[in-house]
Protein backbone atom coordinates (compact mmCIF):
# COMPACT_ATOMS: atom_id res chain seq x y z
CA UNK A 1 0.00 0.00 0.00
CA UNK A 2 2.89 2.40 0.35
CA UNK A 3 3.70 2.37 -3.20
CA UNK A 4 -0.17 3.72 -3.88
CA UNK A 5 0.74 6.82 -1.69
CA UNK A 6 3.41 7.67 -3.80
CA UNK A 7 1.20 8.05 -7.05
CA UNK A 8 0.14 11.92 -7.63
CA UNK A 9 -2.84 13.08 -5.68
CA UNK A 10 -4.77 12.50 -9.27
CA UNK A 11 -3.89 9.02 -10.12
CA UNK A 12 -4.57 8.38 -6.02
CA UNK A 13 -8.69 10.38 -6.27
CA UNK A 14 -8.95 8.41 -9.75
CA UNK A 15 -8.45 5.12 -8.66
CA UNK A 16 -10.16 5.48 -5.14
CA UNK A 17 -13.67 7.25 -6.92
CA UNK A 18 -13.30 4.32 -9.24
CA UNK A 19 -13.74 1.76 -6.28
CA UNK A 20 -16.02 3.92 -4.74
CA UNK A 21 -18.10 3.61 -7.92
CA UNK A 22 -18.07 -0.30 -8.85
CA UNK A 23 -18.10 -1.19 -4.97
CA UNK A 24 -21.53 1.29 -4.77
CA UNK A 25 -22.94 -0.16 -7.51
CA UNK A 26 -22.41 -4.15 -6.61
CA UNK A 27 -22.12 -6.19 -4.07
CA UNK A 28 -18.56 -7.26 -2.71
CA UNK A 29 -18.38 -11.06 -4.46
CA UNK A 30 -19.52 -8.85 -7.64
CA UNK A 31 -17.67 -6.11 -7.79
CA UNK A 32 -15.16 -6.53 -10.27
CA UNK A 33 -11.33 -5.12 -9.72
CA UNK A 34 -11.29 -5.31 -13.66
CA UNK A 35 -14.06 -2.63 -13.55
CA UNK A 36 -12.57 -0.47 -11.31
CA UNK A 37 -9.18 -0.57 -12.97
CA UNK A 38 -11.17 0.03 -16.19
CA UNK A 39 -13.27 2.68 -14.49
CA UNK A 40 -9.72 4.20 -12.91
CA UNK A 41 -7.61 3.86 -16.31
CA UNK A 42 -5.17 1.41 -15.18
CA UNK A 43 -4.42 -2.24 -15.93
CA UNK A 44 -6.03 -4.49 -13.37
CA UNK A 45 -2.17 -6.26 -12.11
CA UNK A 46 -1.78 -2.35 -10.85
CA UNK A 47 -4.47 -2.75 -8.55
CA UNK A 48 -3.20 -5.52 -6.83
CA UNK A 49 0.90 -3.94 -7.24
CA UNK A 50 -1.16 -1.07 -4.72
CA UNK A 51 -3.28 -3.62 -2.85
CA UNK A 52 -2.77 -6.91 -2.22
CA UNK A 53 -6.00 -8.06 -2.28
CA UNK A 54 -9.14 -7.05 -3.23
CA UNK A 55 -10.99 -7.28 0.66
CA UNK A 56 -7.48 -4.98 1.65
CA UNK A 57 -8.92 -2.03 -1.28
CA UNK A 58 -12.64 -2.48 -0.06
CA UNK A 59 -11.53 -1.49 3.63
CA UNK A 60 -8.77 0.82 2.94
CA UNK A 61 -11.87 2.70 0.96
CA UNK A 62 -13.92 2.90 4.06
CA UNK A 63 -10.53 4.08 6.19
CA UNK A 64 -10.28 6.92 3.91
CA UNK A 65 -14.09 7.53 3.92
CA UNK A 66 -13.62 8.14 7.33
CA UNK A 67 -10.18 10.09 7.63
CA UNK A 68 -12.20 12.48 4.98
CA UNK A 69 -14.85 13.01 7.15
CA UNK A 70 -12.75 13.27 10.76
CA UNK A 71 -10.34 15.94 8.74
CA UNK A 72 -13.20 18.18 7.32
CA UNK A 73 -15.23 17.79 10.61
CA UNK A 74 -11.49 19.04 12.02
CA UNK A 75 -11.03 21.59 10.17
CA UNK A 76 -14.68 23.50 10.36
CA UNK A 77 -14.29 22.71 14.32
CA UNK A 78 -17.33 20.96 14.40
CA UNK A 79 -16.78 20.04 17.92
CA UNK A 80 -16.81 23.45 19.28
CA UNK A 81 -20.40 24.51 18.49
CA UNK A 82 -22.47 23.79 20.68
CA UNK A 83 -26.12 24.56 19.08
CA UNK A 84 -27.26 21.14 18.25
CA UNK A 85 -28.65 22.54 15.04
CA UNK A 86 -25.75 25.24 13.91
CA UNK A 87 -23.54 22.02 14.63
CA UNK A 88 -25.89 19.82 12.37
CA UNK A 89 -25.77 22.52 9.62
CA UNK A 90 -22.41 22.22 9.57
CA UNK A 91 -21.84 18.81 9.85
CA UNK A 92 -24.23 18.34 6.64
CA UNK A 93 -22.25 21.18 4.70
CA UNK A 94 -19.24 19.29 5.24
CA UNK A 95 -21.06 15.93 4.22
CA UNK A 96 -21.89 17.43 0.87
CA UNK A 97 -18.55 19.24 0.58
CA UNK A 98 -17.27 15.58 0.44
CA UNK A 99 -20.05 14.32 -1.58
CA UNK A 100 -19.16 16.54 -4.55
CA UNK A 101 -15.40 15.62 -4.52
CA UNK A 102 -16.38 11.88 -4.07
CA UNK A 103 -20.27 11.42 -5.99
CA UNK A 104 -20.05 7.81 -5.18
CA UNK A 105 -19.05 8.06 -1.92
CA UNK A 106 -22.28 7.89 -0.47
CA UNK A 107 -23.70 4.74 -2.32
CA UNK A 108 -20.59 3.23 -1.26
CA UNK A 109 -21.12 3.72 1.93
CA UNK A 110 -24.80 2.30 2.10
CA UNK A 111 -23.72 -0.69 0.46
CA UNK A 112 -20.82 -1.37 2.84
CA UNK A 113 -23.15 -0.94 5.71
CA UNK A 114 -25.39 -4.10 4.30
CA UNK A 115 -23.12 -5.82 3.31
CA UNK A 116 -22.77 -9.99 4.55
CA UNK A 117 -20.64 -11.71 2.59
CA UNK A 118 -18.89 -13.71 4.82
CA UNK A 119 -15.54 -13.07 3.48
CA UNK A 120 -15.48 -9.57 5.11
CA UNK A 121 -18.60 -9.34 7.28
CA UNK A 122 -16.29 -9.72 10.51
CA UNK A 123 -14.92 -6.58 9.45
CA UNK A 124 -17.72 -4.73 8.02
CA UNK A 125 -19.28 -4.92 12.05
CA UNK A 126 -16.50 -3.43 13.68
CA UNK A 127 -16.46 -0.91 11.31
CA UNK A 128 -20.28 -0.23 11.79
CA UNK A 129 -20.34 -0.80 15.52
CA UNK A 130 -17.11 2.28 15.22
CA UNK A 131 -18.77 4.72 12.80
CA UNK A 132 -21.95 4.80 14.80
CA UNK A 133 -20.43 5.51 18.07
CA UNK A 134 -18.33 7.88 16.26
CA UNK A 135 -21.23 9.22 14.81
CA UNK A 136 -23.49 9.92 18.17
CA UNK A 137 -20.23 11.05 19.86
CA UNK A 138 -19.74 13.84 17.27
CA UNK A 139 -23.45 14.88 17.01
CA UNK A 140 -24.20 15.51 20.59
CA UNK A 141 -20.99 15.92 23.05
CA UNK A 142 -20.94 19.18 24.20
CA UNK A 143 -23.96 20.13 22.89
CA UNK A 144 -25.90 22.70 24.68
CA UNK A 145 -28.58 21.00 25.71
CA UNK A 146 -30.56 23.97 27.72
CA UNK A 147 -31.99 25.15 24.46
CA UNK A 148 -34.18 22.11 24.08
CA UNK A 149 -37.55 21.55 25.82
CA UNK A 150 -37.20 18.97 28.62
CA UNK A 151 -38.56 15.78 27.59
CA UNK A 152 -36.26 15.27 24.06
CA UNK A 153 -34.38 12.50 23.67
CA UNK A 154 -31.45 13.75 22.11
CA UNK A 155 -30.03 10.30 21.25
CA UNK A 156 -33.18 9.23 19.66
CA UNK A 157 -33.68 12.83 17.49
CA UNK A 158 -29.60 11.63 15.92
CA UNK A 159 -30.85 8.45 14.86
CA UNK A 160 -34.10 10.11 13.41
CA UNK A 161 -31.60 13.00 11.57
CA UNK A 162 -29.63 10.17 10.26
CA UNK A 163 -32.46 7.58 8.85
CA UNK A 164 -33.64 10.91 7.52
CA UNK A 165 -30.59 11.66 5.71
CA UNK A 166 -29.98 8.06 4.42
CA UNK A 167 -33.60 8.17 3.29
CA UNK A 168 -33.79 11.60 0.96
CA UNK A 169 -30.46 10.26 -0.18
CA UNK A 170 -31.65 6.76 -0.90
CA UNK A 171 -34.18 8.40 -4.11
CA UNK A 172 -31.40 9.04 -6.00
CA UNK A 173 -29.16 7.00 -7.82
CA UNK A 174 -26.54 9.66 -9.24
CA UNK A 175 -25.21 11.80 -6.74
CA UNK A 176 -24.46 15.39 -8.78
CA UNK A 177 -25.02 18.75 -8.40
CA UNK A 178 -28.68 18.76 -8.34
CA UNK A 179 -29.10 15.80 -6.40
CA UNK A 180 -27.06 17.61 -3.84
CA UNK A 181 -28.45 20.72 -3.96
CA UNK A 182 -31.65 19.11 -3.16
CA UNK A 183 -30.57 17.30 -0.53
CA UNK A 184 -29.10 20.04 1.29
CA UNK A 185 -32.00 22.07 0.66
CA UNK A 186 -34.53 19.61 1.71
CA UNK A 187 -32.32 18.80 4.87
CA UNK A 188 -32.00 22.77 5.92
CA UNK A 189 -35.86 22.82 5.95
CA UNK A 190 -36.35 19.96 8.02
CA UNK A 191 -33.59 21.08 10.68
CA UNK A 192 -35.70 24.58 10.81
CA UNK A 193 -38.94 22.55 11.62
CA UNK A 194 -37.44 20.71 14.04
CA UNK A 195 -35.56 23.31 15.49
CA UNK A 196 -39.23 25.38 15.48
CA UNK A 197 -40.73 22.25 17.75
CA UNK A 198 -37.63 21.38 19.99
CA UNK A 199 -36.21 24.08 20.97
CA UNK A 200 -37.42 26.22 23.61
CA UNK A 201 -39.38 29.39 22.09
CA UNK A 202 -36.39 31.98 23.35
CA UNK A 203 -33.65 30.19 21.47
CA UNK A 204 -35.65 29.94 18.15
């Protein structure tokens, strides 16, 4: 794998949104490495000079799905706000900031997390049973939680946000710009009516 971080930062996004694309679109026993070397421009023995096997590409694709997300989330200081909402905003603006560098990153994703072959479903539940806790950890730690009316359960409104999310995003099948764009639009107008019904009426 060391040899694949020496490639350009080009060759490196073209090959990794190529198995973000076959791996999104198939199952694991059917995704094809010829397709995504096809799909990336390279011959399919380079795939396996850069990765040994083809189970070691489909998780170092998930690793990198999440150091994208833990370096944006860094970088916009996600952490530090402390409306649940603002913070929310935020973390979907980052989401889609990804989304439209990697378009099949999100298919990829939703396939991974159903995924049982038994060749890598040992791996595919630690990886869940991490990103969720990850998840609920970055959604509501020091979150201000004065500005919501007493009987919300804040653990049970992340999991509603986030079957929300995966369900707008489930209608579509291509991820571009207008895809996107409705997405975030649709997913700024819900956060306002839930903001309008959870929040105490002097932090609205």
């Amino acid at each position: 794998m060391e040899v694949f971080h020496e490639l350009s930062d080009e060759k490196r996004l073209r090959i990794i949104n190529a198995g973000y694309k076959i791996f999104g679109a198939n199952s694991y026993s059917k995704a094809s490495v010829s397709d995504i070397a096809k799909e990336a421009g390279i011959a399919k023995s380079m795939v396996f000079h850069y990765f040994r096997t083809k189970k070691e590409f489909y998780f170092f694709l998930m690793d990198h799905c999440f150091v994208l997300f833990i370096e944006t989330f860094s970088n916009l200081k996600v952490m530090e706000i402390t409306d649940f909402f603002k913070r929310i905003e935020t973390y979907s603006q980052a989401e889609m900031s990804i989304l439209r560098k990697h378009p099949n990153l999100f298919k990829f994703i939703m396939r991974f997390y159903y995924e049982r072959d038994p060749e890598v479903l040992e791996g595919v539940m630690e990886v869940i049973t991490k990103s969720l806790s990850l998840g609920m950890t970055m959604t509501l730690d020091g979150v201000d939680t004065t500005k919501f009316k007493s009987d919300v359960d804040l653990e049970q409104l992340a999991k509603m946000i986030r079957w929300m999310g995966e369900g707008l995003s489930n209608q579509f099948t291509v991820f571009d710009e207008t895809a996107l764009d409705v997405i975030e639009r649709e997913m700024t107008s819900a956060m306002k009516v839930l903001k309008t019904s959870l929040y105490k009426e002097e932090f609205i």
